[in-house]
N, C-alpha and C. Protein backbone atom coordinates (compact mmCIF):
# COMPACT_ATOMS: atom_id res chain seq x y z
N UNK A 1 34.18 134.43 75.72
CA UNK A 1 34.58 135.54 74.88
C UNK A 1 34.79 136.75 75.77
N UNK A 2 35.62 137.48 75.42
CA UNK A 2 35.96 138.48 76.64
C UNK A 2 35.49 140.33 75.39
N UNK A 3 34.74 140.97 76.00
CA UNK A 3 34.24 142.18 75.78
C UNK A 3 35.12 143.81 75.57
N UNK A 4 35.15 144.29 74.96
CA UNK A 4 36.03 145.44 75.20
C UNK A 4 35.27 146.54 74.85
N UNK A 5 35.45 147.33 75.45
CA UNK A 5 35.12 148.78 75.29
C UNK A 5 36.43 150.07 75.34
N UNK A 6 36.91 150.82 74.20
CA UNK A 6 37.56 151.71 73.96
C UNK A 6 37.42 152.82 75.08
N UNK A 7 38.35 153.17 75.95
CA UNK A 7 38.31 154.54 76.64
C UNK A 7 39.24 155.72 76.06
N UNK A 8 39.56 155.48 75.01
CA UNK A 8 39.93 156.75 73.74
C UNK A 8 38.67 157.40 73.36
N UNK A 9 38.35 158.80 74.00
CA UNK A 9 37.31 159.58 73.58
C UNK A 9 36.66 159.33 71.92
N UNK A 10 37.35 159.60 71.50
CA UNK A 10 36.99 159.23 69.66
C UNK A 10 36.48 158.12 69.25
N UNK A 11 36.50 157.13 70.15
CA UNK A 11 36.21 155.90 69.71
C UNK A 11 35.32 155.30 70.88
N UNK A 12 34.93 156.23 71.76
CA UNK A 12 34.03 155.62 73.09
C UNK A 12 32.73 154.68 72.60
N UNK A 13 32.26 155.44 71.43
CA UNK A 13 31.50 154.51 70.69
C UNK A 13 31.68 153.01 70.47
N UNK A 14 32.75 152.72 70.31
CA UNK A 14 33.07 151.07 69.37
C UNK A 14 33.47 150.11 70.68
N UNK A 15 33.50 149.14 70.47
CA UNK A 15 33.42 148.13 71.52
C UNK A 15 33.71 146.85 70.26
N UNK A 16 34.67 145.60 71.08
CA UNK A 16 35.00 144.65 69.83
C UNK A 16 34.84 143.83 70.86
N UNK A 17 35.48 142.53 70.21
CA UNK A 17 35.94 140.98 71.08
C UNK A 17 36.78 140.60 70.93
N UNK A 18 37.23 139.62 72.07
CA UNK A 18 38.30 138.22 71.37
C UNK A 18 37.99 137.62 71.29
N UNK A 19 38.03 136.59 70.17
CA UNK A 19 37.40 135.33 69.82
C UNK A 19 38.03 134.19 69.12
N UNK A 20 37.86 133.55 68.60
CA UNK A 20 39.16 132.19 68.13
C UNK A 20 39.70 132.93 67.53
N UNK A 21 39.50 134.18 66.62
CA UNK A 21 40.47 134.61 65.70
C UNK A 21 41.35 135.26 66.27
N UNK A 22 41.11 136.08 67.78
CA UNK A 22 42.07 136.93 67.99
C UNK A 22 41.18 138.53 68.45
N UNK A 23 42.36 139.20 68.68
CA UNK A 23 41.45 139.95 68.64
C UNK A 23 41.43 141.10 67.33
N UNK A 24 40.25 142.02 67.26
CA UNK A 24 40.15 143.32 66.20
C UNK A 24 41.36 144.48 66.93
N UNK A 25 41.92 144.61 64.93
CA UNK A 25 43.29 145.68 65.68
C UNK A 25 43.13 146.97 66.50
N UNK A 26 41.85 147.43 66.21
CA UNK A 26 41.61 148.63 67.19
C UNK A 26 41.53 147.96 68.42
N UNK A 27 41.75 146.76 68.98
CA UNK A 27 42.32 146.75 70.46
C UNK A 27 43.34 146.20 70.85
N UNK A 28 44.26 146.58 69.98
CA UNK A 28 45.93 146.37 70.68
C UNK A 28 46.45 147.93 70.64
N UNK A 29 45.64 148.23 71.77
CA UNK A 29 46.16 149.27 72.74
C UNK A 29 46.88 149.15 74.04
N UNK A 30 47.96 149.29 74.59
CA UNK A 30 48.40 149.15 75.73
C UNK A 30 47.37 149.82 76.45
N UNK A 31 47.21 148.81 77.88
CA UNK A 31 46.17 148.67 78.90
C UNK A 31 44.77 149.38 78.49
N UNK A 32 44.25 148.43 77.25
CA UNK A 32 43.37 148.31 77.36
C UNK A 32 42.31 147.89 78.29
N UNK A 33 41.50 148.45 78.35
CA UNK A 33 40.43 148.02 79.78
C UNK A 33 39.21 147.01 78.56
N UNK A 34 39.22 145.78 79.09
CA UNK A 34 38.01 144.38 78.20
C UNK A 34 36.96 143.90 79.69
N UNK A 35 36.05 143.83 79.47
CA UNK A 35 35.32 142.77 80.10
C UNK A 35 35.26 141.26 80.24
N UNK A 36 35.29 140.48 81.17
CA UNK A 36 35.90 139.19 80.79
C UNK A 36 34.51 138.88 80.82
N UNK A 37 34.26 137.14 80.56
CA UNK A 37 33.06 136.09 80.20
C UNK A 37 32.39 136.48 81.73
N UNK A 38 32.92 136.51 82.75
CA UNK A 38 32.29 137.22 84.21
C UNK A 38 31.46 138.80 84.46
N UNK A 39 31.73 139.16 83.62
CA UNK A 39 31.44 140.88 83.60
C UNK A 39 32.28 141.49 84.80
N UNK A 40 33.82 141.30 84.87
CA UNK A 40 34.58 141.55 85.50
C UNK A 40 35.55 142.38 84.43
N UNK A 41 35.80 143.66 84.81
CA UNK A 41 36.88 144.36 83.87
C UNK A 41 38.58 143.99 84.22
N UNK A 42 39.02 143.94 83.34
CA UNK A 42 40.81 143.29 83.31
C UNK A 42 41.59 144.56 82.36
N UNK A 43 42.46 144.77 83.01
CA UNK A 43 43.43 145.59 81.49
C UNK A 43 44.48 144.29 81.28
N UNK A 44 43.95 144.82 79.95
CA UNK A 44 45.43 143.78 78.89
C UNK A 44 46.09 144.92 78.50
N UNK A 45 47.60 144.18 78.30
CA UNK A 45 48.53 145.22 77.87
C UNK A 45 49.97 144.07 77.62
N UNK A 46 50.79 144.57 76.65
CA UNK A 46 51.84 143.62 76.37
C UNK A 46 51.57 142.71 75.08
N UNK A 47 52.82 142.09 74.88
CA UNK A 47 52.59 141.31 73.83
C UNK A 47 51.55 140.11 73.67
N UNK A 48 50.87 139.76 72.20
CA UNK A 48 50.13 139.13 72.38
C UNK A 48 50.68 137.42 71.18
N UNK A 49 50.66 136.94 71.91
CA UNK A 49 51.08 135.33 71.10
C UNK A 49 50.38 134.63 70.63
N UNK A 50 50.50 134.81 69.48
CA UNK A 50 49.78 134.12 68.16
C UNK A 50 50.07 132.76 67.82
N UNK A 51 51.48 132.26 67.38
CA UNK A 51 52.16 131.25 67.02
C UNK A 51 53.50 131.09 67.09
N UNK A 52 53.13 129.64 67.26
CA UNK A 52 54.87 129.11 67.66
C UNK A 52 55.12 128.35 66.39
N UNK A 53 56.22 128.27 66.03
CA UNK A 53 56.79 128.00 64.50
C UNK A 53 55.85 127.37 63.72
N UNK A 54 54.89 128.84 63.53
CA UNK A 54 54.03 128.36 62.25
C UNK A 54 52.54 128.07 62.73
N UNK A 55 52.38 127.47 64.15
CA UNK A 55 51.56 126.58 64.58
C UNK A 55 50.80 127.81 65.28
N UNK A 56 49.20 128.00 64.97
CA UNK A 56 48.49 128.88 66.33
C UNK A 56 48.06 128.82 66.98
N UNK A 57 48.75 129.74 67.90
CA UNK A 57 48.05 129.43 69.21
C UNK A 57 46.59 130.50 69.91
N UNK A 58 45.77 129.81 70.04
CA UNK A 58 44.55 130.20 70.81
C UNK A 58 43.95 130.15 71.72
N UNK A 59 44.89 129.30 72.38
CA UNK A 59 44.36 129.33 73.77
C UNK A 59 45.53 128.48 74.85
N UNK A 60 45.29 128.13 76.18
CA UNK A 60 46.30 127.29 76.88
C UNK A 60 46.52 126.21 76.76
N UNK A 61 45.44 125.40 76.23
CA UNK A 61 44.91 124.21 75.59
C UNK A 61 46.41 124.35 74.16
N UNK A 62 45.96 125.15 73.38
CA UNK A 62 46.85 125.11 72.42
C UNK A 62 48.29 125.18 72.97
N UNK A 63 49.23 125.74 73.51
CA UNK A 63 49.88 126.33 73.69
C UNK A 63 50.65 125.19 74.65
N UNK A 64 50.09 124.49 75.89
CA UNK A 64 51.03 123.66 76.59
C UNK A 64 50.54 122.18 75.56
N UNK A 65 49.73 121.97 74.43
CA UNK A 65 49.92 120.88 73.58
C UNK A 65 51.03 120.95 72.93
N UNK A 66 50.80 122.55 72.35
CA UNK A 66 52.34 122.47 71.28
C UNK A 66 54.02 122.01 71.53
N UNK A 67 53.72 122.97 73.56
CA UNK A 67 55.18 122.55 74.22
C UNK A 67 55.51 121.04 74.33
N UNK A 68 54.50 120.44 74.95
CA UNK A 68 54.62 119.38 75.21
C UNK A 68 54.73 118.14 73.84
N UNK A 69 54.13 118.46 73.20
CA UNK A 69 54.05 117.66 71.64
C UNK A 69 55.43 117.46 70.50
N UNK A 70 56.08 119.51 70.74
CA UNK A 70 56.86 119.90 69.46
C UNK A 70 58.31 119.88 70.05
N UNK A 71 58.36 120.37 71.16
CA UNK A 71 59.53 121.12 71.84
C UNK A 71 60.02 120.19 72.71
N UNK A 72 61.47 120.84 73.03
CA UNK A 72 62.23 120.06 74.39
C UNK A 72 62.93 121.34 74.72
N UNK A 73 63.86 121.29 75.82
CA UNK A 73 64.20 122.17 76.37
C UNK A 73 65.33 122.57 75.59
N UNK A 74 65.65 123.75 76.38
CA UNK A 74 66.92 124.33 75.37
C UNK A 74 66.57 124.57 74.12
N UNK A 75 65.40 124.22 73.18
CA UNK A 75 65.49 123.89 71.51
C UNK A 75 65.41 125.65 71.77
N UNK A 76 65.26 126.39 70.16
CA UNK A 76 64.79 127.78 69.90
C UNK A 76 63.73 127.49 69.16
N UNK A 77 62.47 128.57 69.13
CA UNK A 77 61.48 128.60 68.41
C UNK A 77 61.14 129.62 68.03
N UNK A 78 60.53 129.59 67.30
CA UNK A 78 59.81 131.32 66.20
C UNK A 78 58.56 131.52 66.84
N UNK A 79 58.81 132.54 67.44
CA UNK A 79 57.22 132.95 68.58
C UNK A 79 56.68 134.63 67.33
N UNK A 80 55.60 133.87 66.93
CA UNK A 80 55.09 135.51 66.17
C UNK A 80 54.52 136.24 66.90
N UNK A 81 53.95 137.08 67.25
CA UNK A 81 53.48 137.91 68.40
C UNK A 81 53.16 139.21 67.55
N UNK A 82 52.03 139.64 68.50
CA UNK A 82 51.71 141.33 68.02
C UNK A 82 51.89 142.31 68.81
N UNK A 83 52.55 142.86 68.42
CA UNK A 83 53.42 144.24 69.86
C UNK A 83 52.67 145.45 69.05
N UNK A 84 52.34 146.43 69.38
CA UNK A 84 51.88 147.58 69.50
C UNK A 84 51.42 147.66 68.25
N UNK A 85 50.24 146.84 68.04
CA UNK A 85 50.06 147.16 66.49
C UNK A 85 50.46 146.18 65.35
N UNK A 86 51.56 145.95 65.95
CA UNK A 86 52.44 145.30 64.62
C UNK A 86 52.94 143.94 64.75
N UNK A 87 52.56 142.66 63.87
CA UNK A 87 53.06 141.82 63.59
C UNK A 87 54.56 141.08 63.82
N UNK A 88 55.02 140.36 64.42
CA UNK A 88 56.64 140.03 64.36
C UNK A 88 57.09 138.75 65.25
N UNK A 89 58.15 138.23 64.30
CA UNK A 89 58.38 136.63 64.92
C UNK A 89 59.53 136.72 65.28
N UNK A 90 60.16 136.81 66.33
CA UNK A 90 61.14 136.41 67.15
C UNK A 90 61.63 134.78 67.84
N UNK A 91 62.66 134.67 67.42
CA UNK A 91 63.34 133.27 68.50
C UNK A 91 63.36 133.50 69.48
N UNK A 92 63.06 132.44 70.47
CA UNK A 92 62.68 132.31 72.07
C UNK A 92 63.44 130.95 72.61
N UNK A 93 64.22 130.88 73.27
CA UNK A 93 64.91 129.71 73.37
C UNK A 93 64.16 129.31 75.35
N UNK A 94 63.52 127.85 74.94
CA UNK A 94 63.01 127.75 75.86
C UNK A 94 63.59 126.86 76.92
N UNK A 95 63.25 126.68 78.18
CA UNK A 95 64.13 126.68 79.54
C UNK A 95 63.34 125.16 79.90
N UNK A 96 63.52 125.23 81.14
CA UNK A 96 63.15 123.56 81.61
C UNK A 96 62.08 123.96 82.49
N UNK A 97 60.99 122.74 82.27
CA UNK A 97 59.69 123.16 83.36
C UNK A 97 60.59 122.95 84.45
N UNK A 98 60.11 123.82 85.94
CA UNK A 98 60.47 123.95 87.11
C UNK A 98 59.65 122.65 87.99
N UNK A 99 60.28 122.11 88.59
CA UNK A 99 59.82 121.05 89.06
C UNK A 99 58.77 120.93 89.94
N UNK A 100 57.45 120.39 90.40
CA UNK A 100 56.13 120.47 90.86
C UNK A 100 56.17 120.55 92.52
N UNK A 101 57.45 119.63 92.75
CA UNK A 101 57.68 119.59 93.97
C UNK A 101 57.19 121.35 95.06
């Protein structure tokens, strides 16, 4: 579970998490400063990915099952995501894994 603490004066008080659900909306703040499971601080910042057509995602586990399970290359998919606050599903047309070599 990764830790957060607010550096918005007004709110220095409150501190949340991420957890299977996601995280609490008072921390989709661009570069937010969180504590990770290490007690190592990280800023997050940017969009955050929820679900791929329909399906959620929670973790990497989730996420290269779904590719690998749902998708092929080239297809388009409905990526919902939370950008600054706010909710929204966009098409993402996805590319070819790059080869391991």
């Amino acid at each position: 579970m990764l830790k957060y603490k607010s550096t918005d004066n007004a709110a220095s008080s409150n501190s949340g998490s991420i957890n299977a659900n996601g995280p609490k909306p008072e921390m989709l703040k661009r570069n937010a400063p969180i504590t990770n499971g290490l007690g190592s601080q990280v800023t997050v910042g940017g969009d955050i990915v929820i679900a791929f057509d329909g399906t959620k995602i929670r973790n990497t586990d989730d996420l290269s099952t779904f590719l690998e399970e749902y998708t092929l290359p080239n297809q388009t998919i409905n990526v919902t995501i939370i950008r600054v606050g706010q909710t929204m599903t966009l098409p993402l047309k996805l590319g070819t894994r790059p080869s391991s070599t």
